[in-house]
C-alpha atoms as a PDB file:
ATOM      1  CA  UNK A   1      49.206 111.939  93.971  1.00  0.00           C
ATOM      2  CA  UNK A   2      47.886 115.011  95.623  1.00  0.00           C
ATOM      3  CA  UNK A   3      46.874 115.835  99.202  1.00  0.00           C
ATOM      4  CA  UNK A   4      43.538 115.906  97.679  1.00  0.00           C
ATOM      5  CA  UNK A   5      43.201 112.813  96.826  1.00  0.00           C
ATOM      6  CA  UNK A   6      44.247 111.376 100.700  1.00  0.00           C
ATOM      7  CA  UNK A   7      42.101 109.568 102.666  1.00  0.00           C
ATOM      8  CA  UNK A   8      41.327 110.792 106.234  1.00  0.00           C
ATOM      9  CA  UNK A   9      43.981 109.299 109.185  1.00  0.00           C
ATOM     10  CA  UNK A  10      46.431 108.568 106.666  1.00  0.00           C
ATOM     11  CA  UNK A  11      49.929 109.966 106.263  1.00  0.00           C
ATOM     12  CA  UNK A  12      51.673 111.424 104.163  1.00  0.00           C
ATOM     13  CA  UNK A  13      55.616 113.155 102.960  1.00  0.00           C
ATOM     14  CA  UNK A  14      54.852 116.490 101.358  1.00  0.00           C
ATOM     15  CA  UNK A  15      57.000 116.298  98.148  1.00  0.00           C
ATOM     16  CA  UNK A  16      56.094 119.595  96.308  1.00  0.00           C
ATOM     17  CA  UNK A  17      53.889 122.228  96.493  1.00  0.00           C
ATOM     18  CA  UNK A  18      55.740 125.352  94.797  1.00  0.00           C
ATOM     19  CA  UNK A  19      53.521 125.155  91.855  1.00  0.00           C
ATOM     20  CA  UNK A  20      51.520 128.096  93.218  1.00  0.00           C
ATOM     21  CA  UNK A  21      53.178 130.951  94.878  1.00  0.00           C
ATOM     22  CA  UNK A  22      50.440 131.561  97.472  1.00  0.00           C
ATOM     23  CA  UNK A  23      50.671 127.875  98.692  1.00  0.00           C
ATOM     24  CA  UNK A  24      53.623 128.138  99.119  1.00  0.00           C
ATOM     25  CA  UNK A  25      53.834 130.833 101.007  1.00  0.00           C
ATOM     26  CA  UNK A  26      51.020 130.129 103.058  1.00  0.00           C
ATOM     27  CA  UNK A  27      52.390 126.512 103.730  1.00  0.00           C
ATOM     28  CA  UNK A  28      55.871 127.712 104.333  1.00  0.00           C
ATOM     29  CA  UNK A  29      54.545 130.730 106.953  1.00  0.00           C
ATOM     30  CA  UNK A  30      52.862 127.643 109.497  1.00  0.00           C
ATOM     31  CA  UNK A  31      56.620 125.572 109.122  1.00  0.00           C
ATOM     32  CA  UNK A  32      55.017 123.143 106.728  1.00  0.00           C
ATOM     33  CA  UNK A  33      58.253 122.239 104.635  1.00  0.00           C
ATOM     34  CA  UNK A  34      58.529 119.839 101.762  1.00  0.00           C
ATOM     35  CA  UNK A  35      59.838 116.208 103.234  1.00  0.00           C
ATOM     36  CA  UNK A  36      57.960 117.142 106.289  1.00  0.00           C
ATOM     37  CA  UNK A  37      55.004 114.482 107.166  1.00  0.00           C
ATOM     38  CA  UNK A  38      51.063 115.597 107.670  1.00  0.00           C
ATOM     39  CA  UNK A  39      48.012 113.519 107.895  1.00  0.00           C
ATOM     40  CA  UNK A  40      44.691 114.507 106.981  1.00  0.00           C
ATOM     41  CA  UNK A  41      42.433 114.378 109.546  1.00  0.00           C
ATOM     42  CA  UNK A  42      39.398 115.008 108.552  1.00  0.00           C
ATOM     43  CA  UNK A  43      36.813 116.436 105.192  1.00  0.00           C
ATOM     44  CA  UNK A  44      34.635 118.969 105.574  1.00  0.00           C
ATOM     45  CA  UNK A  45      31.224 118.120 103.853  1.00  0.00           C
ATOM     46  CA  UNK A  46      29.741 119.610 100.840  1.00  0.00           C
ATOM     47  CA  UNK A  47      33.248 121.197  99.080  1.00  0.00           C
ATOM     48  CA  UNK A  48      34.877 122.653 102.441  1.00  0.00           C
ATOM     49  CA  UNK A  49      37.850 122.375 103.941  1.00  0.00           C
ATOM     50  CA  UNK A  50      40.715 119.882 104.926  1.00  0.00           C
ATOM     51  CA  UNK A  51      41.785 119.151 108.424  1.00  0.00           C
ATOM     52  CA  UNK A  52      45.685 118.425 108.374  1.00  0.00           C
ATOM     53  CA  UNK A  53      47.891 117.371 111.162  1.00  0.00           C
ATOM     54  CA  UNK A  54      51.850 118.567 110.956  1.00  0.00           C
ATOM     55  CA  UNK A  55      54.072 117.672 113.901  1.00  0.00           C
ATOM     56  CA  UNK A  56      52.139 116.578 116.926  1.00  0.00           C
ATOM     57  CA  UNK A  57      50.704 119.274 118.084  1.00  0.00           C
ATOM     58  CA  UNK A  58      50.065 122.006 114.838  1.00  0.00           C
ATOM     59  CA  UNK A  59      46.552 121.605 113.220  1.00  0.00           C
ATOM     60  CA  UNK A  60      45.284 123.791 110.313  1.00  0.00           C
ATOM     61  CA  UNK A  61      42.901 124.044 107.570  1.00  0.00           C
ATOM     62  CA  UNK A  62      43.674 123.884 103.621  1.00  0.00           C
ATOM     63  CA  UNK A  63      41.011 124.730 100.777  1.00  0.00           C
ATOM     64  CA  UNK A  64      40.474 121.717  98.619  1.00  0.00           C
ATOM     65  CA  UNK A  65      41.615 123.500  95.765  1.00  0.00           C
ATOM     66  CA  UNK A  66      45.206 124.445  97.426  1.00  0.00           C
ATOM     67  CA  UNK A  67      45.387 120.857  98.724  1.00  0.00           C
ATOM     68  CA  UNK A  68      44.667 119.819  94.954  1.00  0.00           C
ATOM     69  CA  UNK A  69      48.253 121.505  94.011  1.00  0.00           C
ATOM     70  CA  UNK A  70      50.176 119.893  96.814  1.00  0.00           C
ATOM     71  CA  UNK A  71      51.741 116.840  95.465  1.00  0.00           C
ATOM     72  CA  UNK A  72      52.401 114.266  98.209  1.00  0.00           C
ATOM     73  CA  UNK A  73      53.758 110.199  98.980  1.00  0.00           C
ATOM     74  CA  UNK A  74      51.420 108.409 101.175  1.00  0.00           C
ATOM     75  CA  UNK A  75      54.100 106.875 103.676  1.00  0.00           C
ATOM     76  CA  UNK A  76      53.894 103.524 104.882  1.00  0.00           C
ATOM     77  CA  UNK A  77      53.091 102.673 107.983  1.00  0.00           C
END
């Protein structure tokens, strides 16, 4: 499953995302680390971006198609 395909206000473990360099780098530059958990918060409408959630207090936006090569485990809550 990718971060993509997560519903809003549900979380998730980031398992991989060094498929593309740029992610990665991008992901590993705000502390986002694989293992670590996110939730999405929100969709923007017609194609735009993805609200995430990482820790309690870091909030930031991902393109759908960088959040489409982010593999992820939806945790249980």
């Amino acid at each position: 499953m990718n971060l993509l395909d997560v519903r809003p206000g549900q979380k998730t473990v980031l398992k991989d995302f060094s498929s593309n360099q740029s992610v990665h780098f991008k992901l590993l530059s705000l502390g986002v680390l694989p293992g670590d958990q996110v939730e999405v918060m929100g969709r923007a409408p017609f194609g735009g971006p993805i609200s995430i959630k990482h820790g309690s207090q870091t909030f930031f936006a991902l393109r759908r198609n960088e959040a489409k090569l982010i593999d992820v485990e939806i945790q249980e809550s």
